[in-house]
C-alpha atoms as a PDB file:
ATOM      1  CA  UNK A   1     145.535 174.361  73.758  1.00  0.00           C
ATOM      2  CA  UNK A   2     147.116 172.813  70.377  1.00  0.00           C
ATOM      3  CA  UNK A   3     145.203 171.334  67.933  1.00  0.00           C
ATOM      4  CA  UNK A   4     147.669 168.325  69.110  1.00  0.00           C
ATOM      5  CA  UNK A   5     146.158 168.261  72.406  1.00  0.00           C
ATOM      6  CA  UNK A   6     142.251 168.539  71.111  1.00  0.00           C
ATOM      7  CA  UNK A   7     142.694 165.890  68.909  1.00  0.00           C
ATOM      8  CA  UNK A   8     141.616 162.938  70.895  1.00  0.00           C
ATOM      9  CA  UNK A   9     138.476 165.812  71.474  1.00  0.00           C
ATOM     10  CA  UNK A  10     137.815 166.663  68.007  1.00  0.00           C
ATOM     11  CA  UNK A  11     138.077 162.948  67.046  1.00  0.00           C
ATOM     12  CA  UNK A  12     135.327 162.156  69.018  1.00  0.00           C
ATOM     13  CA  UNK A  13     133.082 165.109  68.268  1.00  0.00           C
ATOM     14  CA  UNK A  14     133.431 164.208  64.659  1.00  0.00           C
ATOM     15  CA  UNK A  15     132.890 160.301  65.669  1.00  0.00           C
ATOM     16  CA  UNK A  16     129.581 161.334  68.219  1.00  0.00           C
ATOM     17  CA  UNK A  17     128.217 163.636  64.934  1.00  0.00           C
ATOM     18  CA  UNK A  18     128.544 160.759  62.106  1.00  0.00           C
ATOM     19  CA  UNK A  19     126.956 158.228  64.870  1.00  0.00           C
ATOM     20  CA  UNK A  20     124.151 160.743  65.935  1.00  0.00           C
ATOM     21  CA  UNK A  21     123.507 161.797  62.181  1.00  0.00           C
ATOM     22  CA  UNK A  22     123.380 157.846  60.937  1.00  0.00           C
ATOM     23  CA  UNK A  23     120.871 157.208  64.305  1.00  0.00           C
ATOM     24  CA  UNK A  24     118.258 160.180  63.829  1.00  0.00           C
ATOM     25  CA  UNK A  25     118.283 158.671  59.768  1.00  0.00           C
ATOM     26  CA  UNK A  26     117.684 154.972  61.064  1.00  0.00           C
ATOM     27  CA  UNK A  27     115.035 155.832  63.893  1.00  0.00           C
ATOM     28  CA  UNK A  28     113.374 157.397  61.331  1.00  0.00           C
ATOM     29  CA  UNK A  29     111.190 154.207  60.121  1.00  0.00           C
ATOM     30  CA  UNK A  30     110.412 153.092  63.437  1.00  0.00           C
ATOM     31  CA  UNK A  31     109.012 156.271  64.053  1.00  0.00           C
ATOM     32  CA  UNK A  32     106.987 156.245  61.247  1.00  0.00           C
ATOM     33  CA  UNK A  33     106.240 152.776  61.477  1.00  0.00           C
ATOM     34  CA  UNK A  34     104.466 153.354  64.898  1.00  0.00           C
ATOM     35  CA  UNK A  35     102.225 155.990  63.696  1.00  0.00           C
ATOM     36  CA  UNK A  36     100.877 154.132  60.735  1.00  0.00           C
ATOM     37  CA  UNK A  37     100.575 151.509  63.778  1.00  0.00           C
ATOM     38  CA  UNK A  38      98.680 154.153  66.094  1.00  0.00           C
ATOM     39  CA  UNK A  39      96.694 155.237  62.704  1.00  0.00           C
ATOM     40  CA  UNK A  40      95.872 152.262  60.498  1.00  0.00           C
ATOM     41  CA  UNK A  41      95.282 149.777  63.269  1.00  0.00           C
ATOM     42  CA  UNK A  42      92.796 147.358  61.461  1.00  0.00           C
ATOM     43  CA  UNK A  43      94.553 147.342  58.362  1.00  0.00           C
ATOM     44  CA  UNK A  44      96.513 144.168  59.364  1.00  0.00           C
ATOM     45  CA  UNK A  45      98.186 143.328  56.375  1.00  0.00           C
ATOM     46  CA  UNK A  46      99.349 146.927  55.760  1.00  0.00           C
ATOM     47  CA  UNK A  47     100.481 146.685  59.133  1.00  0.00           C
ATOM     48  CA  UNK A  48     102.268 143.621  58.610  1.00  0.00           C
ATOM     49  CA  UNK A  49     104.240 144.969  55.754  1.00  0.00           C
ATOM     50  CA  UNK A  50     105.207 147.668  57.256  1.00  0.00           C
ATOM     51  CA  UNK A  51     106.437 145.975  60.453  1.00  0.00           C
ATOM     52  CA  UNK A  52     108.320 143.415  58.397  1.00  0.00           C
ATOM     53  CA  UNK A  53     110.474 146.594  56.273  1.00  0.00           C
ATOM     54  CA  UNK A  54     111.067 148.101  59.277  1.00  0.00           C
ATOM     55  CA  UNK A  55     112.524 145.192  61.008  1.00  0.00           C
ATOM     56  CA  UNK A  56     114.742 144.448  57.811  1.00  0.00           C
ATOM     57  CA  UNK A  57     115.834 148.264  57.788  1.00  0.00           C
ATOM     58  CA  UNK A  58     117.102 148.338  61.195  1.00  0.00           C
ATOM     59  CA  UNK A  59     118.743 145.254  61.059  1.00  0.00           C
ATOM     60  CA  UNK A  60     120.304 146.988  57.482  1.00  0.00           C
ATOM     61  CA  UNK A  61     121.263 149.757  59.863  1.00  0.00           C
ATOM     62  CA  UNK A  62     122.659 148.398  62.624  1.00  0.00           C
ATOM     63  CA  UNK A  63     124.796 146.424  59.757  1.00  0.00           C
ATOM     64  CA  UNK A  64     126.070 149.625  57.987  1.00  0.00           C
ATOM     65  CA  UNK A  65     126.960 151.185  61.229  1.00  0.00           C
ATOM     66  CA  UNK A  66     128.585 148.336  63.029  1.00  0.00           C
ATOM     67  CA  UNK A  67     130.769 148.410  59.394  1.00  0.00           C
ATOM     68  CA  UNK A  68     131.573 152.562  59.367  1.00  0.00           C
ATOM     69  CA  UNK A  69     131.794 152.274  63.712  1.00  0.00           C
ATOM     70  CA  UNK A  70     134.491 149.716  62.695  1.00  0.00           C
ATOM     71  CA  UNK A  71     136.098 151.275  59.876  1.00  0.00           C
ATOM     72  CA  UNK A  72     136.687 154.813  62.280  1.00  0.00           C
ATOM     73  CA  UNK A  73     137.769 152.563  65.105  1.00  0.00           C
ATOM     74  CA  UNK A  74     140.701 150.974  63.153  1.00  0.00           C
ATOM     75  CA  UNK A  75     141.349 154.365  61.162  1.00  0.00           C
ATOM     76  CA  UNK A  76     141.727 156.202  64.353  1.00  0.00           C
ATOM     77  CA  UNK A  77     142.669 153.695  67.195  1.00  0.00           C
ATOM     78  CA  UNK A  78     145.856 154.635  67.883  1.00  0.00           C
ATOM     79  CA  UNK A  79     145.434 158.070  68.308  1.00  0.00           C
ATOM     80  CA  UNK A  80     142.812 157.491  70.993  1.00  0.00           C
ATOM     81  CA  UNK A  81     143.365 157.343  74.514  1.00  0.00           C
ATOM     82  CA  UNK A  82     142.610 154.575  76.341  1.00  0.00           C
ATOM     83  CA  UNK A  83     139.185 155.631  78.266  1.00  0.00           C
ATOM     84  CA  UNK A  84     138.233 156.056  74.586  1.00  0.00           C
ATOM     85  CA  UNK A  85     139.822 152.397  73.729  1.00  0.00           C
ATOM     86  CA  UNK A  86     137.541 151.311  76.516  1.00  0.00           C
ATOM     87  CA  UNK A  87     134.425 153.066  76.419  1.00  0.00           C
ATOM     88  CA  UNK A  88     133.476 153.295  72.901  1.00  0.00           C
ATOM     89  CA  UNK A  89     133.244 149.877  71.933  1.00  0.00           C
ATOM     90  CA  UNK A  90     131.141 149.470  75.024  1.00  0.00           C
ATOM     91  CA  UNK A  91     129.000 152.184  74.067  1.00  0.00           C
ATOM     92  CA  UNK A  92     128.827 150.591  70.348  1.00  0.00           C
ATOM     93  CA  UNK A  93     127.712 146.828  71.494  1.00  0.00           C
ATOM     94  CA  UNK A  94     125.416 148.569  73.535  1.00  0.00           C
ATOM     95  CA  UNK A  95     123.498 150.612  71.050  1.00  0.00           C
ATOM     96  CA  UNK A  96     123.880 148.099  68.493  1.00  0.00           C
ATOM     97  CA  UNK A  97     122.226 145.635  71.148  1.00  0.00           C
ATOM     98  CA  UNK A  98     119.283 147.856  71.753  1.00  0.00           C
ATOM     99  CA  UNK A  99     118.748 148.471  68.228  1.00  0.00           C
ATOM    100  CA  UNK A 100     118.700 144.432  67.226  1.00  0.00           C
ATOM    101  CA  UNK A 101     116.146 144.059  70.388  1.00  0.00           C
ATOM    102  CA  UNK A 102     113.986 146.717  68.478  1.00  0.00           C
ATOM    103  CA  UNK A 103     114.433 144.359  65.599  1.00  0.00           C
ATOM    104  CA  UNK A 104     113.327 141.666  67.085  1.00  0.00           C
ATOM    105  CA  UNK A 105     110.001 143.827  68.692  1.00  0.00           C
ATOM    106  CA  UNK A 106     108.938 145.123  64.951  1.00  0.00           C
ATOM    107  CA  UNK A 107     109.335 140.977  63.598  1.00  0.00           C
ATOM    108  CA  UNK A 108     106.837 139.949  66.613  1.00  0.00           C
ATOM    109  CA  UNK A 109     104.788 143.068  65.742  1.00  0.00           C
ATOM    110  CA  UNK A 110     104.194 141.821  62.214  1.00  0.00           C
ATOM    111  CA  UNK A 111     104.066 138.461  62.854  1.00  0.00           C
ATOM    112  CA  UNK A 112     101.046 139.702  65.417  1.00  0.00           C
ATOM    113  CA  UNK A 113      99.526 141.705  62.544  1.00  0.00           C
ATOM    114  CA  UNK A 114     100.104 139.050  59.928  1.00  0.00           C
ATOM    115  CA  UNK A 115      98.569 136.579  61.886  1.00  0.00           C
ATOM    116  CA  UNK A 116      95.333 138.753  61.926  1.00  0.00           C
ATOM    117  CA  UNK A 117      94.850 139.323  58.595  1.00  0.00           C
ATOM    118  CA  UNK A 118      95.037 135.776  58.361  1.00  0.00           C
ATOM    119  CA  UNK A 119      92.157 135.009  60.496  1.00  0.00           C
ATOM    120  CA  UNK A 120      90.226 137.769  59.176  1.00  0.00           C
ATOM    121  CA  UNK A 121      90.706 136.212  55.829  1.00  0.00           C
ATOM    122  CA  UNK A 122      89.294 132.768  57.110  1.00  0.00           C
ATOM    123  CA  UNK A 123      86.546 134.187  58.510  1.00  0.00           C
ATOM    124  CA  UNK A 124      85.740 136.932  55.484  1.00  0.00           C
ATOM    125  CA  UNK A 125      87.311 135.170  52.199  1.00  0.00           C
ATOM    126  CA  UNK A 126      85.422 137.480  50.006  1.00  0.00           C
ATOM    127  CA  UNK A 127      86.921 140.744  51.423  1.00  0.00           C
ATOM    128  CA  UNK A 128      90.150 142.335  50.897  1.00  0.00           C
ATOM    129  CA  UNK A 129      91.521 144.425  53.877  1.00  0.00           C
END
């Protein structure tokens, strides 16, 4: 084999290790954000708080990436074969669709949790959570 012929290959390796490196960073908060979840669960406004950054970070994310998933696309889209042409666009929509969903989940998660610590703070005004 050339390095010619590997190129499409080595393209994509380098493409698959950027995307995977940017995704373990990003899933990162949402990780974290489900412990504190699992851990702190009466502290509602805590909760709340942290829902709401997470959901702005992955929607931050998914931005970024869409922007450097674009940038290697045109930098390298004529050197890619066509299956590639095809398929990783797909693959990108895809991803970026399931990461915008988790979006969504983490701004109904602290709208849940923000809507407690409201009531608890009608029905304890004295307290602070």
């Amino acid at each position: 084999y050339t390095l010619h012929t590997l190129f499409p290959y080595t393209t994509l390796f380098r493409s698959i290790v950027i995307t995977g490196a940017f995704d373990v960073f990003a899933e990162l908060w949402p990780h974290i954000a489900m412990i504190i979840y699992r851990i702190h669960n009466s502290n509602h406004l805590l909760l709340s708080r942290i829902l709401y950054m997470t959901m702005a970070l992955e929607l931050l994310g998914t931005l970024i990436e869409t922007v450097i998933v674009m940038w290697l696309f045109g930098s390298l889209w004529d050197k890619w074969t066509l299956s590639l042409k095809v398929v990783t666009p797909i693959l990108h929509v895809l991803f970026s669709a399931a990461q915008l969903w988790g979006a969504w989940i983490f701004y109904k998660m602290g709208k849940e949790q923000r809507l407690k610590y409201e009531k608890d703070a009608l029905v304890s005004p004295g307290e602070e959570c």
